[in-house]
PDB file of N, CA and C in Angstrom:
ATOM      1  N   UNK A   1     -13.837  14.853 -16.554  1.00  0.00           N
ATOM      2  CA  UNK A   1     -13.167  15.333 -15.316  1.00  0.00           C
ATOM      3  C   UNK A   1     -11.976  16.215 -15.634  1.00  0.00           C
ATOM      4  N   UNK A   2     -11.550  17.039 -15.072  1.00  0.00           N
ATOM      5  CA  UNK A   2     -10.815  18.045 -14.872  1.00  0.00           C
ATOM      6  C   UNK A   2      -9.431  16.827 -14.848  1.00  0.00           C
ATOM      7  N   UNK A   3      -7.990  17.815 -15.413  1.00  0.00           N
ATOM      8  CA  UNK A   3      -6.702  17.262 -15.350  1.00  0.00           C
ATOM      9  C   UNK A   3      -6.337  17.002 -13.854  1.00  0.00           C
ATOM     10  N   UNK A   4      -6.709  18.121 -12.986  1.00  0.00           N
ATOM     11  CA  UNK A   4      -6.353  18.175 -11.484  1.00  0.00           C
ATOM     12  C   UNK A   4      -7.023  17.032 -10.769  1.00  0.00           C
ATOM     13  N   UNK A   5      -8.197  16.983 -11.144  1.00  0.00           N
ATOM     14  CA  UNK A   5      -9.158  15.850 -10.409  1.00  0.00           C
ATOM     15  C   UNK A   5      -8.895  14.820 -10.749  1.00  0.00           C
ATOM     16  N   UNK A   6      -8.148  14.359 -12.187  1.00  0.00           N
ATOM     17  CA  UNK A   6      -7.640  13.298 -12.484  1.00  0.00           C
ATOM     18  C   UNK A   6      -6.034  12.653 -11.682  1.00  0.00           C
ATOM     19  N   UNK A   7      -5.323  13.554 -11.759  1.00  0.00           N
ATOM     20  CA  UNK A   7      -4.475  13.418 -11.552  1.00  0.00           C
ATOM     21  C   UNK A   7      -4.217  13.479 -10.084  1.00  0.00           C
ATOM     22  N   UNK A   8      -4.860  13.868  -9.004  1.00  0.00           N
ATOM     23  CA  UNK A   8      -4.974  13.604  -7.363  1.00  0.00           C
ATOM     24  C   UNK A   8      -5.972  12.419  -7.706  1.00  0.00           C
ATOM     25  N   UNK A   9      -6.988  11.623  -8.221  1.00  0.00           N
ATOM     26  CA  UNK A   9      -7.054  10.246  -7.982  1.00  0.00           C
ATOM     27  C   UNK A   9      -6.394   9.125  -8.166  1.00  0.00           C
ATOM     28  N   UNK A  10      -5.161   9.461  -9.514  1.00  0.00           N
ATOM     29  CA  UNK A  10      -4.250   8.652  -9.813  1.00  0.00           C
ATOM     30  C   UNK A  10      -3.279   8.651  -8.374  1.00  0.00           C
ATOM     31  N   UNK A  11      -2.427   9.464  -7.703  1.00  0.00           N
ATOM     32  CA  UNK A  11      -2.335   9.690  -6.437  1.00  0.00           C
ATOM     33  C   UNK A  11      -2.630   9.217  -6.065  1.00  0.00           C
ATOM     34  N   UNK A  12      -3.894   9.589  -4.920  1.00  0.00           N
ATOM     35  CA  UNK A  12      -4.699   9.115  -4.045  1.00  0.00           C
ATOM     36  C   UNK A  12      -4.291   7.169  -4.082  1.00  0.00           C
ATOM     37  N   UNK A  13      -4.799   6.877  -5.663  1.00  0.00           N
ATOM     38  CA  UNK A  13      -4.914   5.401  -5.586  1.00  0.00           C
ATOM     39  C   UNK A  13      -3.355   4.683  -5.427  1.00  0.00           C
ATOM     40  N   UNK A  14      -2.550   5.577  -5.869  1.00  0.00           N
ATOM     41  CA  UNK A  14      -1.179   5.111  -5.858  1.00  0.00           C
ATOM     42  C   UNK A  14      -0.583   5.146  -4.359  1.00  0.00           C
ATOM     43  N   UNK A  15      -1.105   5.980  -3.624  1.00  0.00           N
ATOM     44  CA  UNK A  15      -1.110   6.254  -1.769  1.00  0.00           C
ATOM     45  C   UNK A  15      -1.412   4.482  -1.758  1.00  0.00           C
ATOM     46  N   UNK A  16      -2.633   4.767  -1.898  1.00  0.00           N
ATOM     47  CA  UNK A  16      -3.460   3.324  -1.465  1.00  0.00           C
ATOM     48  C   UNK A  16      -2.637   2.025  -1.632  1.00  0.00           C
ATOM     49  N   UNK A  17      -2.712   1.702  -2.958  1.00  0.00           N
ATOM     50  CA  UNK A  17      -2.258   0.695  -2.729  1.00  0.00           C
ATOM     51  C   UNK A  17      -0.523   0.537  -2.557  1.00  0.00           C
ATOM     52  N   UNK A  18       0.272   2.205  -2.212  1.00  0.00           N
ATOM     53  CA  UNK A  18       1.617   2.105  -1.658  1.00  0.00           C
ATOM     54  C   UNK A  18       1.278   1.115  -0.400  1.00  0.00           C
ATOM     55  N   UNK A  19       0.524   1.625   0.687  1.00  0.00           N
ATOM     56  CA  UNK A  19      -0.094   1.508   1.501  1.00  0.00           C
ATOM     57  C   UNK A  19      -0.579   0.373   1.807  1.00  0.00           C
ATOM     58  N   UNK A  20      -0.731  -0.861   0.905  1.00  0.00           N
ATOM     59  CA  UNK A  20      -1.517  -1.556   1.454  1.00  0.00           C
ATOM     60  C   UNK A  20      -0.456  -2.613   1.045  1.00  0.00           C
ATOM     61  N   UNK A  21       0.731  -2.224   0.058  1.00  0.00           N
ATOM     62  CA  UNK A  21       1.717  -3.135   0.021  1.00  0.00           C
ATOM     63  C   UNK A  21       2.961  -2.923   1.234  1.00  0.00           C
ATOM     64  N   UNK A  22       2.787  -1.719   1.916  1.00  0.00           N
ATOM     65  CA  UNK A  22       3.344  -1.988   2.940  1.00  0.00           C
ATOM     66  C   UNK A  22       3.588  -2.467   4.200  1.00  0.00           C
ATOM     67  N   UNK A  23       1.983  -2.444   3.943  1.00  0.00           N
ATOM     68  CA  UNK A  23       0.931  -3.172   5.566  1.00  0.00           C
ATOM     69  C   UNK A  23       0.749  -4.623   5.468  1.00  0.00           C
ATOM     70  N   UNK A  24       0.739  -5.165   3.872  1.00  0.00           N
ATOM     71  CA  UNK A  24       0.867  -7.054   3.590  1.00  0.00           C
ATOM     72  C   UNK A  24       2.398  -7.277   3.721  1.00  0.00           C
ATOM     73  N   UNK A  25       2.682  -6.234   3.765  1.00  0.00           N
ATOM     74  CA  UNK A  25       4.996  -6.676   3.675  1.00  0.00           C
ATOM     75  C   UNK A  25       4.969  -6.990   5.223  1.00  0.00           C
ATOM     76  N   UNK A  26       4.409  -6.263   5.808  1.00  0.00           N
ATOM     77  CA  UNK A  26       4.911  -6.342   7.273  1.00  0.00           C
ATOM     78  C   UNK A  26       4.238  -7.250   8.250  1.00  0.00           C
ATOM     79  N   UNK A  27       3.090  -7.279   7.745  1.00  0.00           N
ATOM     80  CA  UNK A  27       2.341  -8.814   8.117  1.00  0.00           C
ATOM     81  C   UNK A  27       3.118 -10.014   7.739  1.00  0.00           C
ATOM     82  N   UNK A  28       3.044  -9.890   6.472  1.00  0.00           N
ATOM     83  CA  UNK A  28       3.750 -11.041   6.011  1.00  0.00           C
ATOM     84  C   UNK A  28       5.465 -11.632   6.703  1.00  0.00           C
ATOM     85  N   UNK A  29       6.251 -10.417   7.208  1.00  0.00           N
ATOM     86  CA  UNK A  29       7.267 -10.604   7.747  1.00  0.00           C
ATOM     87  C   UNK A  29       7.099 -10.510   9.149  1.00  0.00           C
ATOM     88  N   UNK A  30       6.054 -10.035   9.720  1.00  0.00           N
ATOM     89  CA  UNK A  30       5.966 -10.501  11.146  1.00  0.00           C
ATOM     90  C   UNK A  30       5.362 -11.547  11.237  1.00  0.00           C
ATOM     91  N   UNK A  31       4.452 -12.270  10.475  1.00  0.00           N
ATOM     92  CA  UNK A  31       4.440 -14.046  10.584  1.00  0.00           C
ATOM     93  C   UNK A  31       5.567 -14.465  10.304  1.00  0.00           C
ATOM     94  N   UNK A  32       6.497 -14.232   9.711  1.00  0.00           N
ATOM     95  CA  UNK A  32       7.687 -15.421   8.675  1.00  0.00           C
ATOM     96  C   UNK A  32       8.753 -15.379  10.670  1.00  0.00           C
ATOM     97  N   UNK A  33       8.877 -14.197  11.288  1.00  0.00           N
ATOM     98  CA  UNK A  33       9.495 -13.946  11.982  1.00  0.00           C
ATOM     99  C   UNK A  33       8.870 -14.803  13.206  1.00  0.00           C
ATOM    100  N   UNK A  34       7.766 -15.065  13.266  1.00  0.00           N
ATOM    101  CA  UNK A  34       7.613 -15.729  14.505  1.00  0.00           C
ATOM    102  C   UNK A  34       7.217 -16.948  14.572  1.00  0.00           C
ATOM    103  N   UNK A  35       7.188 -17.399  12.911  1.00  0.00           N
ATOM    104  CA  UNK A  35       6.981 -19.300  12.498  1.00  0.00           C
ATOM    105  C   UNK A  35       8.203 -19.249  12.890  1.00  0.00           C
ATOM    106  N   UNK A  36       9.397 -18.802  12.468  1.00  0.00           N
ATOM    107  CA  UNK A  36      11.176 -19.071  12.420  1.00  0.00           C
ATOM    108  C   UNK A  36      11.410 -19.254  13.882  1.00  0.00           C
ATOM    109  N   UNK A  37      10.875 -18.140  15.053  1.00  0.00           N
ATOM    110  CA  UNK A  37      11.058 -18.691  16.467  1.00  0.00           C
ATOM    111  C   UNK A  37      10.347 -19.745  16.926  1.00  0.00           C
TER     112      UNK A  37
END
């Protein structure tokens, strides 16, 4: 594979799972927030 094609999947996957640790953070703190009420 090409440097370019490599390097937008490293990306891409680093999007992803930015992405998917931001979406379990906020789950995770909108349960903690409404066991506490």
């Amino acid at each position: 594979p090409s440097p370019s094609a490599d390097s937008n999947m490293v990306i891409i996957a680093a999007l992803v799972v930015f992405g998917a640790v931001i979406i379990i953070g906020a789950v995770v703190a909108f349960m903690m927030k409404r066991r506490n009420t």
